[in-house]
C-alpha atoms as a PDB file:
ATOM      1  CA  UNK A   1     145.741 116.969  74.420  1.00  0.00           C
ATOM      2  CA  UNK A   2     145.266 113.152  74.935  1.00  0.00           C
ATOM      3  CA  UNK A   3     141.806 113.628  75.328  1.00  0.00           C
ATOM      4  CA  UNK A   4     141.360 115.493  72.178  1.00  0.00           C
ATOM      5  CA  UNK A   5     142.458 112.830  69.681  1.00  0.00           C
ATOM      6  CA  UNK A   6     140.612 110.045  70.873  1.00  0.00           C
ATOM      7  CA  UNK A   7     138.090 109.120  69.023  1.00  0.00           C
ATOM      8  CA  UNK A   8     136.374 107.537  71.884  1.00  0.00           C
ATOM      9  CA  UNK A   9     136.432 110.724  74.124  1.00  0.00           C
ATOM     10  CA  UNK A  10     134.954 112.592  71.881  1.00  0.00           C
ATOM     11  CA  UNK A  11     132.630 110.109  70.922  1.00  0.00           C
ATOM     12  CA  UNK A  12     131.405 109.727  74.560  1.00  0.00           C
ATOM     13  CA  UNK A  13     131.207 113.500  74.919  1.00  0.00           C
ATOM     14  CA  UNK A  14     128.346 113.797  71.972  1.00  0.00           C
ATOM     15  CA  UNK A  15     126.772 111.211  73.931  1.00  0.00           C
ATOM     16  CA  UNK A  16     126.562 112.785  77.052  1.00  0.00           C
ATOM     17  CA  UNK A  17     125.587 116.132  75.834  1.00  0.00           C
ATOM     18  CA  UNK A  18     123.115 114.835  74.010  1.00  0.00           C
ATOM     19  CA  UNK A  19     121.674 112.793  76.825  1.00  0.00           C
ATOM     20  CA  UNK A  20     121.927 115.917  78.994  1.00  0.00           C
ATOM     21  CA  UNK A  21     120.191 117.711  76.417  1.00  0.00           C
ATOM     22  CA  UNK A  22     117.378 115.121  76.282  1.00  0.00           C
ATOM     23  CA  UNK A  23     116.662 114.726  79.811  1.00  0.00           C
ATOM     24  CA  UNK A  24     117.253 118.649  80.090  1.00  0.00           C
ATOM     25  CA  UNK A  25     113.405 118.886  78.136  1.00  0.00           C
ATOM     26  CA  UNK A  26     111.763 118.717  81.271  1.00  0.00           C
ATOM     27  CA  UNK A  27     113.928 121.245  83.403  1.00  0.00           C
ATOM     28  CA  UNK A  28     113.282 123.309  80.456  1.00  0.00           C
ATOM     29  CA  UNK A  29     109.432 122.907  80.521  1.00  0.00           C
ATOM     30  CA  UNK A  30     109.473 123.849  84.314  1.00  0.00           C
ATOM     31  CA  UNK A  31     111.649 126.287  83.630  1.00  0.00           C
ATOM     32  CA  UNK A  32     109.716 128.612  80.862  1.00  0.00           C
ATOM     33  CA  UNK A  33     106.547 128.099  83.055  1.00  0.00           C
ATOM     34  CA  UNK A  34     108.109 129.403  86.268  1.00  0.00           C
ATOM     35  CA  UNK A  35     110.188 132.597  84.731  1.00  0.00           C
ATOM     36  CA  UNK A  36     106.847 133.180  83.271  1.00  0.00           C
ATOM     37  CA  UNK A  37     105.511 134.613  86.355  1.00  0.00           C
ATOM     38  CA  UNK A  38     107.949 137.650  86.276  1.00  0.00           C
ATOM     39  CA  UNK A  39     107.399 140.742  84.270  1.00  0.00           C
ATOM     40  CA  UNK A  40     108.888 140.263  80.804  1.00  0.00           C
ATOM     41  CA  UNK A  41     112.008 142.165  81.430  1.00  0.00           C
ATOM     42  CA  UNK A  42     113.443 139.919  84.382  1.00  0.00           C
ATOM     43  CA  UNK A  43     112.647 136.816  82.239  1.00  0.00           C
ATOM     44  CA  UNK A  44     115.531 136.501  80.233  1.00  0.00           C
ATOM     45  CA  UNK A  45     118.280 137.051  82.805  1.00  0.00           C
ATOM     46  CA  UNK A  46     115.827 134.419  84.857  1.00  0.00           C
ATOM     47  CA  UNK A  47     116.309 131.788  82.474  1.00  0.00           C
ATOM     48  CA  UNK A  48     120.137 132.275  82.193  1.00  0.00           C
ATOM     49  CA  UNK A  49     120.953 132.485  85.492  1.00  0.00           C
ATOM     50  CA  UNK A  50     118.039 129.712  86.385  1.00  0.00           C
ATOM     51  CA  UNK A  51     119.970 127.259  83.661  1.00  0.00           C
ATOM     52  CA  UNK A  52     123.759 128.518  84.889  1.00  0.00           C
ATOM     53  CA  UNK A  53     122.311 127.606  88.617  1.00  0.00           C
ATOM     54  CA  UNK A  54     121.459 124.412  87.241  1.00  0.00           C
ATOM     55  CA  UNK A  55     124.935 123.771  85.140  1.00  0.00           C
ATOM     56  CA  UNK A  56     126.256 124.117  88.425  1.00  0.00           C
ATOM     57  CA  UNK A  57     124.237 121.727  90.725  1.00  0.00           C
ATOM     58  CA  UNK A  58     125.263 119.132  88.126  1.00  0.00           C
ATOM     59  CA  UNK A  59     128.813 119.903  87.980  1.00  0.00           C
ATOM     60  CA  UNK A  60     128.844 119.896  91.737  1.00  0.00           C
ATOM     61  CA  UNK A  61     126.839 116.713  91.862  1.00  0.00           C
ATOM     62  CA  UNK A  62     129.250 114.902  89.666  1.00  0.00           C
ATOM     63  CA  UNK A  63     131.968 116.072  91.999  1.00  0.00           C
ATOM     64  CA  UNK A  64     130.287 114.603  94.544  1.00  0.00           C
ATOM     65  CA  UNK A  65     129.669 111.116  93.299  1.00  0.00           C
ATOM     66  CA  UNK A  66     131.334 109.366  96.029  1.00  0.00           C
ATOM     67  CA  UNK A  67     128.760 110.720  98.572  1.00  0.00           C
ATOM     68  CA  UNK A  68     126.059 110.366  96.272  1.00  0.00           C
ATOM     69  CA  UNK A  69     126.972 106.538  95.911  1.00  0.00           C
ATOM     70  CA  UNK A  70     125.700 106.325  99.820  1.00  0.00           C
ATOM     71  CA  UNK A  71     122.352 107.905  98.468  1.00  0.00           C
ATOM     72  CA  UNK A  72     121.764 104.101  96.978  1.00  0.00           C
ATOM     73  CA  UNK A  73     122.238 102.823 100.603  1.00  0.00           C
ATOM     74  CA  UNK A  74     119.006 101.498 102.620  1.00  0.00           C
ATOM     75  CA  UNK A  75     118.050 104.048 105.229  1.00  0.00           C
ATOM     76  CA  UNK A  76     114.773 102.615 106.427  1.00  0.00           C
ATOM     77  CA  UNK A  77     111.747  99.784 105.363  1.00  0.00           C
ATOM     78  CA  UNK A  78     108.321 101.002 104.786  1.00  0.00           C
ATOM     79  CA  UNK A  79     105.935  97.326 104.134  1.00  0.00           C
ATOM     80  CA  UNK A  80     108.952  95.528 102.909  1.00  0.00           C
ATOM     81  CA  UNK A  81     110.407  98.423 100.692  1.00  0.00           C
ATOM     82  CA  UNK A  82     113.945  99.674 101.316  1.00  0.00           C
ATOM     83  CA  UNK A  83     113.813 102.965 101.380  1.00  0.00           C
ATOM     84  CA  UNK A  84     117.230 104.736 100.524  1.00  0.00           C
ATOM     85  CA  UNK A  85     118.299 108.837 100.286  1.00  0.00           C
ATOM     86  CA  UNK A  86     118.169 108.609  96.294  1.00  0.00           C
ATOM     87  CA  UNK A  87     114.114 107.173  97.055  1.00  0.00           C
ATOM     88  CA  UNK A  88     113.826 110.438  99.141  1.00  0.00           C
ATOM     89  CA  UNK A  89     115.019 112.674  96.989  1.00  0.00           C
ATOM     90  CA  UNK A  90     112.767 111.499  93.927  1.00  0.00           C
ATOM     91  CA  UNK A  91     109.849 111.088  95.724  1.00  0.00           C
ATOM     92  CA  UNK A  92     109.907 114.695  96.981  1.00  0.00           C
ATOM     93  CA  UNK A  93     111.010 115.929  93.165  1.00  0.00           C
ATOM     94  CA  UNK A  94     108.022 113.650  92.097  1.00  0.00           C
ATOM     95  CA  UNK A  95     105.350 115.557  94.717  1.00  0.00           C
ATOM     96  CA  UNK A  96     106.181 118.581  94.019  1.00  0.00           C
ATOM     97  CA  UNK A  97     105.687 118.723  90.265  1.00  0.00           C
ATOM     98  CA  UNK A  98     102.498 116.393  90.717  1.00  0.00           C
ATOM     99  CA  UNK A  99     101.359 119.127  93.572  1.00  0.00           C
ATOM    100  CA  UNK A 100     102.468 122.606  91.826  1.00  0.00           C
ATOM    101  CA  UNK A 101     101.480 121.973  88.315  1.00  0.00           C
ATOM    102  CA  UNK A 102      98.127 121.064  89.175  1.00  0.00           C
ATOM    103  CA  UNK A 103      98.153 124.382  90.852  1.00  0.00           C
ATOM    104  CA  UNK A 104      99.330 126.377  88.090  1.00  0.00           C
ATOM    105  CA  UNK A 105      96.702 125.099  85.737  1.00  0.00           C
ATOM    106  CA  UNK A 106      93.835 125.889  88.572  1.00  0.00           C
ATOM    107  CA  UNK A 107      95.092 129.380  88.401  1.00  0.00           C
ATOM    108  CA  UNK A 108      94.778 129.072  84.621  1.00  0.00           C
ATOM    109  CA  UNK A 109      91.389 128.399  84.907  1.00  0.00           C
ATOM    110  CA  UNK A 110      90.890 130.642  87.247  1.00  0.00           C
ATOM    111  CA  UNK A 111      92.175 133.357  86.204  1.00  0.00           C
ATOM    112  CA  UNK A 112      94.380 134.131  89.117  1.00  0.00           C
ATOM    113  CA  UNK A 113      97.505 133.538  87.067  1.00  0.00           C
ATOM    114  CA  UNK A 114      97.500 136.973  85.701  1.00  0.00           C
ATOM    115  CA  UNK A 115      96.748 138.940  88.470  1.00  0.00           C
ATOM    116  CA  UNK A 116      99.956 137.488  90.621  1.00  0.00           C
ATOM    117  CA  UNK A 117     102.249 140.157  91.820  1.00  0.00           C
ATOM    118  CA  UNK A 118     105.794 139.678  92.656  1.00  0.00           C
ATOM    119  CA  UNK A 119     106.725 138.606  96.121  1.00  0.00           C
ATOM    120  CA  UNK A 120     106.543 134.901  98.033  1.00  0.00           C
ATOM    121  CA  UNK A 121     106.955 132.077  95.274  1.00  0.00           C
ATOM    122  CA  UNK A 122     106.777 134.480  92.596  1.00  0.00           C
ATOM    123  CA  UNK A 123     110.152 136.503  93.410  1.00  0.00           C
ATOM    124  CA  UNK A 124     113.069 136.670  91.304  1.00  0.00           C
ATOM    125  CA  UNK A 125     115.450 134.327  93.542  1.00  0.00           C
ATOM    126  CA  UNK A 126     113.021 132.414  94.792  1.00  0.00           C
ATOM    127  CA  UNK A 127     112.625 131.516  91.265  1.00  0.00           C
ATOM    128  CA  UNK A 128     115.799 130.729  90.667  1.00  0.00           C
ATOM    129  CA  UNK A 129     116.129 128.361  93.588  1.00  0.00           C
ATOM    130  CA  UNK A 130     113.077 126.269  92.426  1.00  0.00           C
ATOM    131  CA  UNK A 131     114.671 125.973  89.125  1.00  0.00           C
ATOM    132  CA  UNK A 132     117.856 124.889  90.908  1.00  0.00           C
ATOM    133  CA  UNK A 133     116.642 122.606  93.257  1.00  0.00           C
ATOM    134  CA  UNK A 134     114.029 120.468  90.351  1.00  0.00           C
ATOM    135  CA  UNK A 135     117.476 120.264  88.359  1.00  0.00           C
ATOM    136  CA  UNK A 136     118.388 117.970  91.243  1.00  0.00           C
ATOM    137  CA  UNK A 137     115.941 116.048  91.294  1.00  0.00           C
ATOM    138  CA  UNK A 138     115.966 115.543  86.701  1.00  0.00           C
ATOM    139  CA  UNK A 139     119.142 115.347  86.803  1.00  0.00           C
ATOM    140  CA  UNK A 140     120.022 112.673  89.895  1.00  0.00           C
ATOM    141  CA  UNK A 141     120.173 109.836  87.892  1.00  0.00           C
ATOM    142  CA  UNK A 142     121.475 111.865  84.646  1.00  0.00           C
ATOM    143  CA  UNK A 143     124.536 111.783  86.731  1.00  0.00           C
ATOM    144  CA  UNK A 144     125.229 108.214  87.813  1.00  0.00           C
ATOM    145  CA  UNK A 145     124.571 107.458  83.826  1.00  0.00           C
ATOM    146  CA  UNK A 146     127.493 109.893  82.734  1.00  0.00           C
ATOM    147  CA  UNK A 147     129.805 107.824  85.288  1.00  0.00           C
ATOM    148  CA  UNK A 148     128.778 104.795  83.944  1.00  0.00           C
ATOM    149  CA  UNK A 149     129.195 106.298  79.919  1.00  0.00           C
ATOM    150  CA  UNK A 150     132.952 108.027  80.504  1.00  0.00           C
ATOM    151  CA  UNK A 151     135.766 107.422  82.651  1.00  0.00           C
ATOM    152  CA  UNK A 152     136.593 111.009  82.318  1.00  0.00           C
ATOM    153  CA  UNK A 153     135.073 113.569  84.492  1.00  0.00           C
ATOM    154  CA  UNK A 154     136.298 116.520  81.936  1.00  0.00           C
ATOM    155  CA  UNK A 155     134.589 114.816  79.674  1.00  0.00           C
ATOM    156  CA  UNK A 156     131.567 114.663  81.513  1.00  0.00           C
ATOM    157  CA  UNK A 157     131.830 118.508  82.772  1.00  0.00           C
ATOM    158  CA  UNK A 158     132.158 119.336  79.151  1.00  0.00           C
ATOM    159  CA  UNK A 159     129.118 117.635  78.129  1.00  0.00           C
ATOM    160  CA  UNK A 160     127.068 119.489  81.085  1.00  0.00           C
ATOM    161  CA  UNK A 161     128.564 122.748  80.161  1.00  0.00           C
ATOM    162  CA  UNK A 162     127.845 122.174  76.526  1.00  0.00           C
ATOM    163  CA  UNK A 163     124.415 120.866  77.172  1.00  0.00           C
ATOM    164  CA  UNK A 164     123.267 123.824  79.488  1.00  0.00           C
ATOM    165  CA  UNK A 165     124.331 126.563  76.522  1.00  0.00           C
ATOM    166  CA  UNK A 166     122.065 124.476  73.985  1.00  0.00           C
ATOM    167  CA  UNK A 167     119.607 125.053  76.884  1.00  0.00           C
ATOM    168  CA  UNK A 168     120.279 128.838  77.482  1.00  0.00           C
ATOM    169  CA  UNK A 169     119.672 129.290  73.290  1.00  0.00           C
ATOM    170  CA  UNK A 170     116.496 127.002  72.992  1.00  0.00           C
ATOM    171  CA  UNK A 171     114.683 128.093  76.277  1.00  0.00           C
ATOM    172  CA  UNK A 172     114.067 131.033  75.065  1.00  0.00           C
ATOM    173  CA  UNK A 173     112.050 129.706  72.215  1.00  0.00           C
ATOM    174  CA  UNK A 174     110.491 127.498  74.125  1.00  0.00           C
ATOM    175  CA  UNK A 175     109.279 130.054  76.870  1.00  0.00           C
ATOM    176  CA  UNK A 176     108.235 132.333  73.637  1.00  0.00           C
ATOM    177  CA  UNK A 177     105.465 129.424  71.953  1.00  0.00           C
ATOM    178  CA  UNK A 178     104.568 128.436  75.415  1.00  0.00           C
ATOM    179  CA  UNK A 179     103.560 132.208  76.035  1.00  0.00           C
ATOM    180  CA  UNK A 180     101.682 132.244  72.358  1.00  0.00           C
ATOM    181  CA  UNK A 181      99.596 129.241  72.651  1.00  0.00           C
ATOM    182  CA  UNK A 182      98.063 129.043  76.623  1.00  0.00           C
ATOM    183  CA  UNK A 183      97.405 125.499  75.481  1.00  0.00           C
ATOM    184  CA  UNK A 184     100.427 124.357  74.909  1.00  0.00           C
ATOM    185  CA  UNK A 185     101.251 125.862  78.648  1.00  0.00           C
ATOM    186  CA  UNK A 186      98.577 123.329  79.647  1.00  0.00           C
ATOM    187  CA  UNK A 187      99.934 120.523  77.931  1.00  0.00           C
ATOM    188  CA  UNK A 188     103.464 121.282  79.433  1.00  0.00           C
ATOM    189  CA  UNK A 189     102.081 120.942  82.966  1.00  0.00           C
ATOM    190  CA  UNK A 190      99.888 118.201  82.264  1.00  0.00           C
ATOM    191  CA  UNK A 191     103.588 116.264  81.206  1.00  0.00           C
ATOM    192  CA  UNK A 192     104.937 118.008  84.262  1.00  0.00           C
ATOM    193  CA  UNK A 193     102.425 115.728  86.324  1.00  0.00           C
ATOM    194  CA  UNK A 194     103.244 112.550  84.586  1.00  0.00           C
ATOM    195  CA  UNK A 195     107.003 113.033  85.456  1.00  0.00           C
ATOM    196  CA  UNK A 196     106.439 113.283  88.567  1.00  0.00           C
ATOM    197  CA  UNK A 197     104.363 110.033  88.781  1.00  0.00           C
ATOM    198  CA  UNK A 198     106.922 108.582  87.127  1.00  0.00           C
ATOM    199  CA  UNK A 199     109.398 109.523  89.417  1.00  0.00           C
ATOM    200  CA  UNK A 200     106.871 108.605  92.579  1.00  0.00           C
ATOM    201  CA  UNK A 201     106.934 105.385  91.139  1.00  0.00           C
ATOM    202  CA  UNK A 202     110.616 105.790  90.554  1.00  0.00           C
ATOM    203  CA  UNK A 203     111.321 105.589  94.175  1.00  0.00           C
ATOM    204  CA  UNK A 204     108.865 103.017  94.785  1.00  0.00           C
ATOM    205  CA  UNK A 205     111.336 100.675  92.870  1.00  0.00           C
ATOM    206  CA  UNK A 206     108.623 100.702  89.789  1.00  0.00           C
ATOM    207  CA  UNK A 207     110.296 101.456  86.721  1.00  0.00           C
ATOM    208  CA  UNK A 208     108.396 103.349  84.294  1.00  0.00           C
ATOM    209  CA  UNK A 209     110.293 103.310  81.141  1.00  0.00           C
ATOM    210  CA  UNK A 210     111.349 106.854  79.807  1.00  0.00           C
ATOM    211  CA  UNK A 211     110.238 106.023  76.469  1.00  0.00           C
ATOM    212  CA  UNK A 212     106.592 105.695  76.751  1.00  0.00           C
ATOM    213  CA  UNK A 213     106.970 109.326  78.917  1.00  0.00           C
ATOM    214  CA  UNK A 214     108.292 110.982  75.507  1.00  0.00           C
ATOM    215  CA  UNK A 215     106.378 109.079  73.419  1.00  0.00           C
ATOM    216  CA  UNK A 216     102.884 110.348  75.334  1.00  0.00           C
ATOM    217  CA  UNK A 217     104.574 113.385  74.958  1.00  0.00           C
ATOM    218  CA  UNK A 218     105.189 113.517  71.294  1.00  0.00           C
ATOM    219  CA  UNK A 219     101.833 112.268  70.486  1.00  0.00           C
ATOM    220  CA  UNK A 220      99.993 115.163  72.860  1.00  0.00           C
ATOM    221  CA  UNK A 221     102.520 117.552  71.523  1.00  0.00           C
ATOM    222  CA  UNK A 222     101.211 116.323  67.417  1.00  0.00           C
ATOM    223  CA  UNK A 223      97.708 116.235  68.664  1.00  0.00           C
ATOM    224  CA  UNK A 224      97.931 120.003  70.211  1.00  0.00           C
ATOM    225  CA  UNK A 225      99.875 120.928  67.050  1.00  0.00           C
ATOM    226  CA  UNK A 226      96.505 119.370  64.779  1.00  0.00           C
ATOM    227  CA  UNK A 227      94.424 121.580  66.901  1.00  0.00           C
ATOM    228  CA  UNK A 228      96.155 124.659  66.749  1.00  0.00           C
ATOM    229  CA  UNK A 229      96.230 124.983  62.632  1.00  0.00           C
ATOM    230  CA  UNK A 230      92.730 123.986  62.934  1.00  0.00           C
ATOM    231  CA  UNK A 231      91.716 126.773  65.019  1.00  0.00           C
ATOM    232  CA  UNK A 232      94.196 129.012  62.755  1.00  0.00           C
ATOM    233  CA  UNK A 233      92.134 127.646  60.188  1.00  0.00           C
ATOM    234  CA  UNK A 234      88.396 128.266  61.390  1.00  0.00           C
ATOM    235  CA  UNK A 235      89.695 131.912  62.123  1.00  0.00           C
ATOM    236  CA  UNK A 236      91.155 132.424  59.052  1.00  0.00           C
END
């Protein structure tokens, strides 16, 4: 009850949710483009138990701060860069997305993407684990930030929990116009591929700040939108 009338607490709390929410846009991306795969009705219980796999990884992540804290510890030197288990971990994230979406757009092109049956990569819990285990990798450093923002881990658990639920509501949108405009599909993985250069680069102790990432993003995204009424347009 303590909690609840300070101003501060809750003031922290917005924060954090909305930071979580913010650096959840990604996940999200990934997420509507993976659950894709399935036949349309196995995609909505995808994407809430993809995003509830995901609430927990963080909450379990945030529990586990004090090992994480070692994660920030030099394991090895590669040509005078320390190389610690957080450098790992986002470097592998970072591969992945800049190897798979790559892939997902040749299969655009190619016209493979449609004719994928279920099975391998493209099974329900297989699914499910990929979403879980990119959460990681988005949501590493999401987690050392809500230390840093709140002394409370309640507060911080609240935020996630909160965040996640914004999620579950707005994926579903998101999946929807990403399914309506093929384009926009494109554009998502071509974004996928610059966030995981930026978190290649990341590890590699070169900081790319977020801000330009969202702000190519937005200005695709406005482009894409231009585009779209114009085609709507010439068919019209």
């Amino acid at each position: 009850m303590e909690l609840l009338s300070d101003p501060k607490v809750w003031l922290s709390f917005l924060t954090l949710a909305v930071l979580e929410i913010v650096l959840g846009i990604d996940n999200i991306i990934f997420l509507s483009i993976l659950v894709d795969r399935l036949p349309s009705g196995r995609r909505r219980s995808a994407r809430f138990l993809g995003l509830a796999f995901a609430m927990v990884t963080r909450i379990a992540l945030l529990y586990s701060i004090t090992w994480m804290a070692t994660l920030r510890t030099t394991l090895f030197t590669v040509l005078g860069n320390e190389i610690s288990g957080r450098d790992l971990i986002l470097f592998s994230g970072g591969l992945f997305l800049m190897v798979k979406s790559p892939l997902e757009i040749r299969g655009m092109l190619s016209g493979k993407e449609a004719n994928r049956k279920p099975g391998g990569l493209n099974s329900f819990w297989l699914i499910i684990l990929q979403i879980g285990i990119i959460d990681i990798v988005f949501s590493l450093d999401s987690v050392f930030t809500a230390v840093g923002l709140s002394k409370h881990i309640e507060v911080m658990v609240a935020a996630i929990i909160a965040s996640v639920l914004v999620m579950m509501v707005v994926s579903s949108a998101v999946s929807g116009f990403i399914e309506r405009y093929p384009t926009i599909k494109v554009l998502a993985l071509a974004s996928l591929v610059l966030v995981g250069a930026a978190l290649i680069a990341q590890a590699l102790d070169m900081e790319i700040p977020n801000g330009y990432l969202y702000f190519a993003m937005a200005f695709s995204a406005a482009v894409e939108w231009i585009n779209i009424r114009l085609r709507r347009r010439i068919k019209a």
